[in-house]
N, C-alpha and C. Protein backbone atom coordinates (compact mmCIF):
# COMPACT_ATOMS: atom_id res chain seq x y z
N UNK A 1 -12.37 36.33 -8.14
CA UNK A 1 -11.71 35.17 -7.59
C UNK A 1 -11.06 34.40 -8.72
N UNK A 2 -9.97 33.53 -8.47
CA UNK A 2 -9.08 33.03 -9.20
C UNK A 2 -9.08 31.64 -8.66
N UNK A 3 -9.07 30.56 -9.55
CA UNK A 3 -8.85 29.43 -8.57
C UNK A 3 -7.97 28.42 -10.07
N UNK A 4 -6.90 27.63 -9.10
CA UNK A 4 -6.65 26.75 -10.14
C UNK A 4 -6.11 25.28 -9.83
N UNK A 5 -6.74 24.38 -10.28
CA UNK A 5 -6.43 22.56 -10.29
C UNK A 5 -5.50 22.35 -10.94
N UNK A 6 -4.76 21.70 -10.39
CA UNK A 6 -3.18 21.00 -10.55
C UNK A 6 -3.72 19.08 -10.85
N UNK A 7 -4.08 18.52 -11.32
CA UNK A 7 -4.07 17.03 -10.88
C UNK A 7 -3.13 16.21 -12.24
N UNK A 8 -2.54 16.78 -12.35
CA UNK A 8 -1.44 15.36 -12.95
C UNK A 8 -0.58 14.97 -11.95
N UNK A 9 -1.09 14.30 -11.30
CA UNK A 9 -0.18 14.04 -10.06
C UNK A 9 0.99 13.16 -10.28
N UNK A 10 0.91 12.61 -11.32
CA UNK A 10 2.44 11.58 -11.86
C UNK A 10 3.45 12.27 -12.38
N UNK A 11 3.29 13.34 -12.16
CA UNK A 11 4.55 14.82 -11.88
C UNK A 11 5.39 14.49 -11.26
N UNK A 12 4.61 14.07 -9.85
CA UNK A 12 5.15 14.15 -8.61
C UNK A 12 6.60 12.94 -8.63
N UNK A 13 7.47 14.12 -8.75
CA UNK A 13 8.89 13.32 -8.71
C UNK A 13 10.19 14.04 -7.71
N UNK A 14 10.72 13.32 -7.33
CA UNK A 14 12.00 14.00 -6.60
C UNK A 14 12.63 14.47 -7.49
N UNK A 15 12.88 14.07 -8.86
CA UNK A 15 13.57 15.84 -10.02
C UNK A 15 12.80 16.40 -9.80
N UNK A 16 11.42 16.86 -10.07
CA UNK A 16 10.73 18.35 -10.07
C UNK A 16 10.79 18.73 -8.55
N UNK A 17 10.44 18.07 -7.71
CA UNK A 17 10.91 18.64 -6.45
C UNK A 17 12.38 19.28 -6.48
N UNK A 18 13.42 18.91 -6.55
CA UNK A 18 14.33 19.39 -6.75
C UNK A 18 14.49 20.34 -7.95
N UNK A 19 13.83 20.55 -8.61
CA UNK A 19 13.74 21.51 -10.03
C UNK A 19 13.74 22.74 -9.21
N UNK A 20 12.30 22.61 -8.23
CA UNK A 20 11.28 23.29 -7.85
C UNK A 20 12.03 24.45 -6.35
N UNK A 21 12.85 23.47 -6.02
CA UNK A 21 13.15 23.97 -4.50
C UNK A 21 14.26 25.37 -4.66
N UNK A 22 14.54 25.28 -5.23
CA UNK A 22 15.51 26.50 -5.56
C UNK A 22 14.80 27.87 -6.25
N UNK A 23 13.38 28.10 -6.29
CA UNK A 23 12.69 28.59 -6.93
C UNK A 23 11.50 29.66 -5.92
N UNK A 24 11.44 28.94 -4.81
CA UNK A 24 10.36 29.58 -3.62
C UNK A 24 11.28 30.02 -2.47
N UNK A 25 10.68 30.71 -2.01
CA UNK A 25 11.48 31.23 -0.71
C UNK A 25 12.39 30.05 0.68
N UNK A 26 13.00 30.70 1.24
CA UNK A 26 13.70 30.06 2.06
C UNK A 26 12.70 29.16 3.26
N UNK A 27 12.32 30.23 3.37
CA UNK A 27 10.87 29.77 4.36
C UNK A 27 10.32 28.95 3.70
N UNK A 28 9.31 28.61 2.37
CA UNK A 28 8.79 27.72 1.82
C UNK A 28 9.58 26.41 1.48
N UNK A 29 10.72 26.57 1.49
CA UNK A 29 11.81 25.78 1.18
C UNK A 29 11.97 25.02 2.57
N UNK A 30 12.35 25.26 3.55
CA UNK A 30 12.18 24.86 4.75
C UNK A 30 10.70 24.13 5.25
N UNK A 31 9.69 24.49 4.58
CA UNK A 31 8.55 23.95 5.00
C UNK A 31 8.18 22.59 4.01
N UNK A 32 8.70 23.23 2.65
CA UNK A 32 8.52 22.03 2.18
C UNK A 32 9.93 20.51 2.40
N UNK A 33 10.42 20.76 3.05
CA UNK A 33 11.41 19.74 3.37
C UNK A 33 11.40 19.29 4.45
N UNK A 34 10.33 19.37 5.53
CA UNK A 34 10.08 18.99 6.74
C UNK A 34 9.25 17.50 6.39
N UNK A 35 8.64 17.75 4.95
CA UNK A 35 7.66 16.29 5.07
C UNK A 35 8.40 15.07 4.43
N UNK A 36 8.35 14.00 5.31
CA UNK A 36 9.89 13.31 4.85
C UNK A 36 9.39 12.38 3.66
N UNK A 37 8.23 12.46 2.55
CA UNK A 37 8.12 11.79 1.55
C UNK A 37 7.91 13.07 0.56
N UNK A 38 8.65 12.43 -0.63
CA UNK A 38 8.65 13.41 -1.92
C UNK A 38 6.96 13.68 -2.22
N UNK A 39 5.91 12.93 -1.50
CA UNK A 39 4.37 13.93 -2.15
C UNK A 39 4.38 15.13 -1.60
N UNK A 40 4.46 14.91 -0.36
CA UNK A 40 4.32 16.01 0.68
C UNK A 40 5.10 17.09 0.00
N UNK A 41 6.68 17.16 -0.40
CA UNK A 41 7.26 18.03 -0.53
C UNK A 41 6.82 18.67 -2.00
N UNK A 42 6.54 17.46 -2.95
CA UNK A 42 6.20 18.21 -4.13
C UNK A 42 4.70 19.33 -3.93
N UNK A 43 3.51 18.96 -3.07
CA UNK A 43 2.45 19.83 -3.38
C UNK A 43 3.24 20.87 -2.26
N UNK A 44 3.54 20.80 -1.61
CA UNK A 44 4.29 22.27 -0.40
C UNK A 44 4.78 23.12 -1.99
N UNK A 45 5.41 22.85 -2.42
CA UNK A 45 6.24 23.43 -3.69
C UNK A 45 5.32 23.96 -4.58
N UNK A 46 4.84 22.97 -5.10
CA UNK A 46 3.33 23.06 -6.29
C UNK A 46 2.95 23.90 -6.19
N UNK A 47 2.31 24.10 -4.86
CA UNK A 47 1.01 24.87 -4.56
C UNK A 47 1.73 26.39 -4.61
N UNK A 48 3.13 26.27 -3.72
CA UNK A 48 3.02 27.83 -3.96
C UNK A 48 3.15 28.72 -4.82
N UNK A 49 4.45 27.71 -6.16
CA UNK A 49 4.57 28.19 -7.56
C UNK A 49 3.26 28.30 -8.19
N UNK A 50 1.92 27.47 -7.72
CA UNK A 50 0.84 27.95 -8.04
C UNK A 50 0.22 28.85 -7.87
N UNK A 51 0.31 29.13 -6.23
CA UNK A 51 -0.20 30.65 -5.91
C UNK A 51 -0.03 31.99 -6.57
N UNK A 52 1.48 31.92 -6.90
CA UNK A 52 1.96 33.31 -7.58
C UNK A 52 2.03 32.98 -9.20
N UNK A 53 1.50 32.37 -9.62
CA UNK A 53 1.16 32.09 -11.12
C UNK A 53 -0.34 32.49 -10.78
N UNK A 54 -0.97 32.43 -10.31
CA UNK A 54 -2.32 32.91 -9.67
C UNK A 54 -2.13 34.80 -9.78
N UNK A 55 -1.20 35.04 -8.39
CA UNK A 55 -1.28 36.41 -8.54
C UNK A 55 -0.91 37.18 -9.54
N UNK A 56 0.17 36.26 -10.20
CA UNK A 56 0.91 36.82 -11.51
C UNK A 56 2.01 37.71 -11.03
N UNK A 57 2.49 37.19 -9.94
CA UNK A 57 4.19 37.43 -9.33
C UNK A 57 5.34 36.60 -10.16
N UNK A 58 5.97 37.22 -10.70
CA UNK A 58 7.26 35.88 -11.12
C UNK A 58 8.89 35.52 -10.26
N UNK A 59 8.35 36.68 -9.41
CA UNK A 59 9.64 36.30 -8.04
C UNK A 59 9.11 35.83 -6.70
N UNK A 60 9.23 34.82 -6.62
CA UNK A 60 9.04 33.65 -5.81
C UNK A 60 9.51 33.84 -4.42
N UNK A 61 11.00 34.27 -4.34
CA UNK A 61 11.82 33.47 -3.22
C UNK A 61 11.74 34.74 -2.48
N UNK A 62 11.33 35.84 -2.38
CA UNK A 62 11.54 36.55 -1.76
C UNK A 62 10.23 37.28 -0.62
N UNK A 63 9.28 36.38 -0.77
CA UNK A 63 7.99 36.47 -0.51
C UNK A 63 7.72 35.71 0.39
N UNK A 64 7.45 36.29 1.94
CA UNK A 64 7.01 35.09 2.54
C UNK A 64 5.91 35.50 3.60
N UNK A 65 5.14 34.67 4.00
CA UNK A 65 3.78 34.68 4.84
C UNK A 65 3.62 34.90 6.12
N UNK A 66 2.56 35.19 6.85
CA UNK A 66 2.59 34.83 8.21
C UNK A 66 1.14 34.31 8.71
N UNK A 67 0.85 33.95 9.99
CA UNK A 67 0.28 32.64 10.33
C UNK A 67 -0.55 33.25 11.46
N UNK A 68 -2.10 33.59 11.38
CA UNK A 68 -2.53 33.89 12.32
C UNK A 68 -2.53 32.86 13.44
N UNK A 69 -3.51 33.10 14.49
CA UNK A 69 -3.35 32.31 15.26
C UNK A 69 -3.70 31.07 15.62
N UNK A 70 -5.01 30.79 14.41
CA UNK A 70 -5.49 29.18 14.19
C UNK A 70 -4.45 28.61 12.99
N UNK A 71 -3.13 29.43 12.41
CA UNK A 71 -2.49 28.22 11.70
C UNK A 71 -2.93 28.77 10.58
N UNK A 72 -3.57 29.48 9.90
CA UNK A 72 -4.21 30.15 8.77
C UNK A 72 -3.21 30.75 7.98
N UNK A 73 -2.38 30.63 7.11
CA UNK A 73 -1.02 31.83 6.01
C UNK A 73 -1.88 32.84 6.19
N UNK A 74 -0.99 33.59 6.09
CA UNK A 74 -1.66 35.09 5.03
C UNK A 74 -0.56 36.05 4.67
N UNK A 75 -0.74 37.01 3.84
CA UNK A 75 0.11 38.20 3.63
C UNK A 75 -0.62 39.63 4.12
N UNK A 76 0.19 40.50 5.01
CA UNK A 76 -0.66 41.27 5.52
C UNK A 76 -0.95 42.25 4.27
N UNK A 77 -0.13 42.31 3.36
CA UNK A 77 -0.37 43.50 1.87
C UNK A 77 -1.17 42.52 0.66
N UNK A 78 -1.15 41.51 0.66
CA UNK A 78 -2.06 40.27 -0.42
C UNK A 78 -2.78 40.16 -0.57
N UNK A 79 -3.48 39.12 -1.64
CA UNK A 79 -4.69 38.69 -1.44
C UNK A 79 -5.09 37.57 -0.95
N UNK A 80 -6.49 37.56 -0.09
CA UNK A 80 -6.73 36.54 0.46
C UNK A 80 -6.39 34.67 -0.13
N UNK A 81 -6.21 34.08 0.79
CA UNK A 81 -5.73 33.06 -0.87
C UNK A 81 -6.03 31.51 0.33
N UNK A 82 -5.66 30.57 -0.54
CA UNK A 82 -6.20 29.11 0.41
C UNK A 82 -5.41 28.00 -0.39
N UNK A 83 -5.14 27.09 0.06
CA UNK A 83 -4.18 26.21 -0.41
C UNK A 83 -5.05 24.73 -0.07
N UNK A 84 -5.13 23.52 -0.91
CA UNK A 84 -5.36 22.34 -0.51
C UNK A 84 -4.63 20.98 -1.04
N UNK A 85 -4.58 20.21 -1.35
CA UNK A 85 -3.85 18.89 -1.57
C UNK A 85 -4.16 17.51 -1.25
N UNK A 86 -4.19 16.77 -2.13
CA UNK A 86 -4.75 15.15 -2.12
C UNK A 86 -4.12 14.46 -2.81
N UNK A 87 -4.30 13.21 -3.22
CA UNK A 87 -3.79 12.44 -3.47
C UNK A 87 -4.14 12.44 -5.50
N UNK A 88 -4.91 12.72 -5.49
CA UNK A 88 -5.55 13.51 -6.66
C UNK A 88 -5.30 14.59 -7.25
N UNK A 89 -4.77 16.02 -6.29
CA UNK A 89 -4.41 16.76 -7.37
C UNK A 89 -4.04 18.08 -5.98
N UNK A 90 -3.61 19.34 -6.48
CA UNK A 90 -3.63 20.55 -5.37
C UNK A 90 -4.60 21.75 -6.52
N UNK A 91 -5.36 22.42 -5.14
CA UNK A 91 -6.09 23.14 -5.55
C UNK A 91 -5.77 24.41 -4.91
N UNK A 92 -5.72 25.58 -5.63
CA UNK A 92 -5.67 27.04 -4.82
C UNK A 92 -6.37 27.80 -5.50
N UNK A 93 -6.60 29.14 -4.47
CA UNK A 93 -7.54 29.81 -5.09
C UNK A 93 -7.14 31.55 -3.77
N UNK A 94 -7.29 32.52 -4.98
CA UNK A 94 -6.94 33.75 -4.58
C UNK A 94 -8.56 34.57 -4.59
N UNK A 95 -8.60 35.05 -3.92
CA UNK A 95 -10.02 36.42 -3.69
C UNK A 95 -9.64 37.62 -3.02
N UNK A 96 -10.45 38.44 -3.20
CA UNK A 96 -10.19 39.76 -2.24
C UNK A 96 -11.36 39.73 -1.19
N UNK A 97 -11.38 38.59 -1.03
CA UNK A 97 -12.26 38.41 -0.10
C UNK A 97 -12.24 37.24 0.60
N UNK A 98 -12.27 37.25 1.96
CA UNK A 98 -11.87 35.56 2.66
C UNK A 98 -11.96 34.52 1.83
N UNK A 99 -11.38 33.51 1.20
CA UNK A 99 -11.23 32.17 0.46
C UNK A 99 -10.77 31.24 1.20
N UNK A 100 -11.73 29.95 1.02
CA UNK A 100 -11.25 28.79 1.94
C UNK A 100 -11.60 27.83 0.56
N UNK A 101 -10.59 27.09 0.39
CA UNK A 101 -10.50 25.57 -0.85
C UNK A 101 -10.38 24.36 -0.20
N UNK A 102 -10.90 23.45 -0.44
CA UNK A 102 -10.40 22.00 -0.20
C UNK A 102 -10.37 21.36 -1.42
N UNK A 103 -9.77 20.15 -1.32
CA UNK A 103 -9.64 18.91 -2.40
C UNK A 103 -9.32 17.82 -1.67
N UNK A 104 -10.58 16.60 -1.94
CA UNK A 104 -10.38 15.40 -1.44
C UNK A 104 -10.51 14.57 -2.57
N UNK A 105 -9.09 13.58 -2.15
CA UNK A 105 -9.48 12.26 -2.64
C UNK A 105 -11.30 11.56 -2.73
N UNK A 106 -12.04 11.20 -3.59
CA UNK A 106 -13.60 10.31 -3.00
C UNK A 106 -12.79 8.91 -2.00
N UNK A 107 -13.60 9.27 -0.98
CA UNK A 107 -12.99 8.02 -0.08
C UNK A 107 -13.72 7.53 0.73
N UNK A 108 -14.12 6.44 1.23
CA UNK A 108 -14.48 5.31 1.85
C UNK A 108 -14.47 6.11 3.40
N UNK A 109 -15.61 6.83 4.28
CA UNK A 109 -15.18 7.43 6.08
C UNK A 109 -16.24 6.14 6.55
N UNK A 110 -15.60 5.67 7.52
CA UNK A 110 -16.39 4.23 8.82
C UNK A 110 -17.26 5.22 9.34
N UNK A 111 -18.18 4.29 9.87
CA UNK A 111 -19.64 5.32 10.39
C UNK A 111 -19.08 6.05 11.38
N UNK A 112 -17.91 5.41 12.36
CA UNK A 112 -17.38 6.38 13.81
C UNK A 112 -17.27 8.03 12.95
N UNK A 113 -16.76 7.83 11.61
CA UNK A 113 -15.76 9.55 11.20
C UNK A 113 -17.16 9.78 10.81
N UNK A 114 -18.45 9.25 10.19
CA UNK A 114 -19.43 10.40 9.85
C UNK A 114 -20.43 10.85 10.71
N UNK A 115 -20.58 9.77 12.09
CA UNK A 115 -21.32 10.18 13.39
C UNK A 115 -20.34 11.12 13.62
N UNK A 116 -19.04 11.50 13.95
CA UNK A 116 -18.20 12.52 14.48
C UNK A 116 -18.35 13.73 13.71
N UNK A 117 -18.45 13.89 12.69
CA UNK A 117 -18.36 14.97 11.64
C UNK A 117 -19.76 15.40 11.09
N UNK A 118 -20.93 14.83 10.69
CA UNK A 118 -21.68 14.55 10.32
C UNK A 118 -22.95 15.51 11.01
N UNK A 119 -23.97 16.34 10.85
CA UNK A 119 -25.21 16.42 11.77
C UNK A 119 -25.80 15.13 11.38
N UNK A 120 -27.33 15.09 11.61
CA UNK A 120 -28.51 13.94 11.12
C UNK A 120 -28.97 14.37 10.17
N UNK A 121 -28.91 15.12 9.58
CA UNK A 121 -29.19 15.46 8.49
C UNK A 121 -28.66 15.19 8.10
N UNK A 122 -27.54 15.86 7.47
CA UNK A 122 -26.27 15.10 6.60
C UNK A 122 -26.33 13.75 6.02
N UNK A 123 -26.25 13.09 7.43
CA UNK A 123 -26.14 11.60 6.95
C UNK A 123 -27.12 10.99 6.42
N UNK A 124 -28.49 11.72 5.96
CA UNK A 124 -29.22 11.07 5.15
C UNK A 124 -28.36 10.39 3.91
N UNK A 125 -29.07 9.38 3.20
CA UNK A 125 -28.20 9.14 2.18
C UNK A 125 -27.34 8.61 1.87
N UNK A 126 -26.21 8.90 2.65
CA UNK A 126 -24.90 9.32 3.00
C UNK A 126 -23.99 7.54 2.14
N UNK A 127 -23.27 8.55 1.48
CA UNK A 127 -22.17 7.36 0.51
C UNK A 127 -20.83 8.36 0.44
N UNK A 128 -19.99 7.42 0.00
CA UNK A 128 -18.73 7.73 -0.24
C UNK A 128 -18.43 9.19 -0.98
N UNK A 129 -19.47 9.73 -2.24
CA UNK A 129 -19.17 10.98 -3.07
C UNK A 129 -19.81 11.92 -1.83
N UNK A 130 -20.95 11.55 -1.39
CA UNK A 130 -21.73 12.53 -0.22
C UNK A 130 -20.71 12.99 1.06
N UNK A 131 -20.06 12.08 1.50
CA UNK A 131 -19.35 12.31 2.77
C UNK A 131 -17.89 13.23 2.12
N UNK A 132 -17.50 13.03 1.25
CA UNK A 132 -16.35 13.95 0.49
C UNK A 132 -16.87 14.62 -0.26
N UNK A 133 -18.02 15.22 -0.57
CA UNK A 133 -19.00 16.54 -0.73
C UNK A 133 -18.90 17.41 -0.08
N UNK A 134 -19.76 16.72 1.34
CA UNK A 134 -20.06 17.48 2.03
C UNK A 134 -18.49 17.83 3.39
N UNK A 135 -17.74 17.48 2.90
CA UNK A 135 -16.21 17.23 3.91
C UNK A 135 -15.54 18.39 3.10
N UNK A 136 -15.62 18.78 2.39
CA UNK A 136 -14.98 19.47 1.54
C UNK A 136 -15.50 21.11 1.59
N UNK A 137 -17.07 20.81 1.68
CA UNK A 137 -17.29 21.93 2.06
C UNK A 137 -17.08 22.42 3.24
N UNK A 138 -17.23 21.54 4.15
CA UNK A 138 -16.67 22.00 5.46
C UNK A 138 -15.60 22.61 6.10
N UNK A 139 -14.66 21.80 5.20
CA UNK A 139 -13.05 22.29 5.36
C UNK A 139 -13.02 23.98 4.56
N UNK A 140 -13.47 23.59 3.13
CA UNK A 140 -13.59 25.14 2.56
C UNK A 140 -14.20 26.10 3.81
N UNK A 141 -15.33 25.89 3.87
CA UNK A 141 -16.05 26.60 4.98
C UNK A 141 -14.90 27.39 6.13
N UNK A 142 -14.33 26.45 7.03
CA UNK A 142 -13.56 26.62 8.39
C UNK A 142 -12.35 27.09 7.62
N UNK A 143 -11.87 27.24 6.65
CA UNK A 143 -10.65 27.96 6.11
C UNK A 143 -10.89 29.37 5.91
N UNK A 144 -12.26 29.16 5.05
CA UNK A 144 -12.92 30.99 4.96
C UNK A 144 -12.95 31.78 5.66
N UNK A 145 -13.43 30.91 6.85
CA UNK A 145 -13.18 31.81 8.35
C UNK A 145 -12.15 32.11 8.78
N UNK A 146 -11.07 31.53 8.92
CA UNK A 146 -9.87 31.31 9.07
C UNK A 146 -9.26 30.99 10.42
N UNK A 147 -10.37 29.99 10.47
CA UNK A 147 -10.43 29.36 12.10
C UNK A 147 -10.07 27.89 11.90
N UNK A 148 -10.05 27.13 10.64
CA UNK A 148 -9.85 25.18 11.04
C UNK A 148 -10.46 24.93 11.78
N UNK A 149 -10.49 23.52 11.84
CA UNK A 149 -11.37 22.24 12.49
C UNK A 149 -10.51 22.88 13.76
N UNK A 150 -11.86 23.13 14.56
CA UNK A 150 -11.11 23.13 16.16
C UNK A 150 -12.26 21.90 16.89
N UNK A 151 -13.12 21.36 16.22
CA UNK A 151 -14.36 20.52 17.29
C UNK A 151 -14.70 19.56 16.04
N UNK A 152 -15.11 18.14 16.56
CA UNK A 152 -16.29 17.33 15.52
C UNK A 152 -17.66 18.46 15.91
N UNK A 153 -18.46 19.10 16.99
CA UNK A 153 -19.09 19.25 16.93
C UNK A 153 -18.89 20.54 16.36
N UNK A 154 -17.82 21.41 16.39
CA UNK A 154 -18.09 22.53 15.21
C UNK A 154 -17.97 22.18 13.62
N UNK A 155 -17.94 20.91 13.31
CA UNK A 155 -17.87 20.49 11.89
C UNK A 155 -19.17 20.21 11.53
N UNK A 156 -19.58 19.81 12.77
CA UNK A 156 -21.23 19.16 12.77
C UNK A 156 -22.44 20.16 12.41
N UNK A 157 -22.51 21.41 12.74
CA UNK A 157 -22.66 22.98 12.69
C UNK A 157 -22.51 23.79 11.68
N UNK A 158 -21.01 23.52 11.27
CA UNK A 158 -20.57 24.57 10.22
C UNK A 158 -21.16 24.93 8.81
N UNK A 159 -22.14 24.24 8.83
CA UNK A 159 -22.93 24.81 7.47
C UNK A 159 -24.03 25.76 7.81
N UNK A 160 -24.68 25.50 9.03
CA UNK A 160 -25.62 26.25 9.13
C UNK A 160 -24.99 28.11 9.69
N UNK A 161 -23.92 27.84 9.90
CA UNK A 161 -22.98 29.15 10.69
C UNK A 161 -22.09 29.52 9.23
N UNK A 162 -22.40 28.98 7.83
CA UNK A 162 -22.00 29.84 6.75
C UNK A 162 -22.91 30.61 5.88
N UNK A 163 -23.69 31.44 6.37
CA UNK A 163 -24.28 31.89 5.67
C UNK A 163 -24.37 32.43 4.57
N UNK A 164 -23.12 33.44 4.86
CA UNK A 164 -22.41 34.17 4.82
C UNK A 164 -21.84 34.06 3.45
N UNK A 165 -21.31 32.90 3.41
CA UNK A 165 -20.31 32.61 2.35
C UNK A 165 -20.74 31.96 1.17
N UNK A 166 -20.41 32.03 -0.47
CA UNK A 166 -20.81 31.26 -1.16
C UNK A 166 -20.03 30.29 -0.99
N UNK A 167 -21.02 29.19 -1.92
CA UNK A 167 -20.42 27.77 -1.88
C UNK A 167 -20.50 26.98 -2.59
N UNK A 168 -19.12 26.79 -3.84
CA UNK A 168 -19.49 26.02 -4.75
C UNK A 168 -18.52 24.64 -4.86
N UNK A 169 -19.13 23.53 -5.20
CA UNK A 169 -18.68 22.72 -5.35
C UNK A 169 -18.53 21.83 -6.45
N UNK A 170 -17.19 21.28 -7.27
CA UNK A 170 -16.76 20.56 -8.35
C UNK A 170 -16.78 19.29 -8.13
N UNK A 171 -17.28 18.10 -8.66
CA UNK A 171 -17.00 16.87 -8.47
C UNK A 171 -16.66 16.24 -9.84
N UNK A 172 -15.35 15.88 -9.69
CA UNK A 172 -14.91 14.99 -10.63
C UNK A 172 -15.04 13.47 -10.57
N UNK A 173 -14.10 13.01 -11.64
CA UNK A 173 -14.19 11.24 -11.03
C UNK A 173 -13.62 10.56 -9.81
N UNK A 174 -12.74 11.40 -9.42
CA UNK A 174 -11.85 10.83 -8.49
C UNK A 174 -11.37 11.56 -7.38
N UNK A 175 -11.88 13.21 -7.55
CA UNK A 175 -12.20 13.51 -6.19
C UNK A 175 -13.14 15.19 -6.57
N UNK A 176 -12.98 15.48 -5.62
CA UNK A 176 -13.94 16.49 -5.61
C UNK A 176 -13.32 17.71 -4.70
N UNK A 177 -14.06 19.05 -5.06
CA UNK A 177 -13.35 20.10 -4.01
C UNK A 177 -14.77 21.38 -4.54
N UNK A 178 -13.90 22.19 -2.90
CA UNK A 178 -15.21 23.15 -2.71
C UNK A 178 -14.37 24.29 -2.60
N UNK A 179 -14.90 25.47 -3.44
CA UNK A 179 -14.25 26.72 -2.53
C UNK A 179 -15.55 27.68 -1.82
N UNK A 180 -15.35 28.21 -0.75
CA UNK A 180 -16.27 28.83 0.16
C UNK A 180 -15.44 30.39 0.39
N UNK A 181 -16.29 31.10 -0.05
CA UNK A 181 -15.79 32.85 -0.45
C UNK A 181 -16.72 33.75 -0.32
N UNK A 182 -16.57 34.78 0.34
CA UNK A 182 -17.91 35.77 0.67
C UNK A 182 -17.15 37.20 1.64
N UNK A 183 -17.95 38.18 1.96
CA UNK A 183 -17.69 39.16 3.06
C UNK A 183 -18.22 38.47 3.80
N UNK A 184 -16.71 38.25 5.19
CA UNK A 184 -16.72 37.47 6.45
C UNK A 184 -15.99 38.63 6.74
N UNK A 185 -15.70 38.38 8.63
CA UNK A 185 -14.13 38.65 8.87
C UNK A 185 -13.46 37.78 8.90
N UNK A 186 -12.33 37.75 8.67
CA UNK A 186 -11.12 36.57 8.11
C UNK A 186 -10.21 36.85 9.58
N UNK A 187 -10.18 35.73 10.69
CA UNK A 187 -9.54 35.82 11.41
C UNK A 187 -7.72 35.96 11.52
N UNK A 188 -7.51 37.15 11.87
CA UNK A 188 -5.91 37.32 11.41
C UNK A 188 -5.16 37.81 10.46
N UNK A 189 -6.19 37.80 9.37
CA UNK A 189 -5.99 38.33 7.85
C UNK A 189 -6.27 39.93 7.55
């Protein structure tokens, strides 16, 4: 597995976006110009010139994905791979084996988002680094599979239904991220 953190986020400029856009495929190009603020468009960009600096592809534009049926990328000849993004930094990560990444901002969730998300367990404890801990793994988690958040109550669950998968998690000062990787089946992939 391959994984790599992007967080100088004061990059993030409409020149490198524009550096950037002439560089990834038409399709990626199109996706990244749907989000009508320059963050959005710079990590759409980022991430993918990251991906193939990952695989160690240096032609970009001619490469493009497809989308199982929960919304999941993939390449049907590739390697498994996962994309995330915050306000903090973008994280990706390639395996030959299902890979799910997140990266969160550490952030402040109201008790409604950690009763919704949360088992009772979980919320022992439970503070601001804990709830974007354990949120992170979750998301990693439901990417691995390659299913996403379809329920609060399948978020509520989803640790005990990863058995399967390793699970490691980085915490920095200002945010934190998980990647979750193992022999699964990878829905669609």
């Amino acid at each position: 597995m391959r994984v790599m953190i992007f967080d100088r986020m004061e990059e993030c400029t409409e020149t490198e976006v524009q550096r950037m856009l002439p560089l990834v495929s038409a399709q990626r190009r199109e996706q990244a110009l749907k989000y009508k603020h320059t963050f959005g468009q710079y990590c759409c960009l980022k991430s993918w010139l990251m991906l193939f600096d990952l695989i160690g592809i240096s032609e970009y534009r001619n490469i493009e994905w497809k989308y199982n049926e929960h919304g999941k990328p993939y390449w049907e000849d590739g390697p498994y791979f996962s994309i995330s993004h915050c306000k903090q930094g973008i994280a990706v990560a390639i395996n030959d084996e299902p890979v799910g990444i997140d990266i969160e901002t550490i952030r402040h969730a109201d008790a409604e988002l950690i009763a919704r998300t949360m088992n009772e367990e979980e919320r022992v404890g439970m503070d601001d680094r804990k709830f974007t801990r354990l949120w992170t793994q979750k998301e990693a988690v439901v990417k691995a599979q390659g299913v996403g958040i379809q329920s609060f109550e399948q978020l509520q669950h989803i640790m005990s239904a990863s058995r399967d998968l390793e699970i490691s998690t980085i915490e920095k000062e200002k945010y934190i991220y998980t990647i979750a990787y193992g022999k699964l089946h990878c829905i669609g992939a």
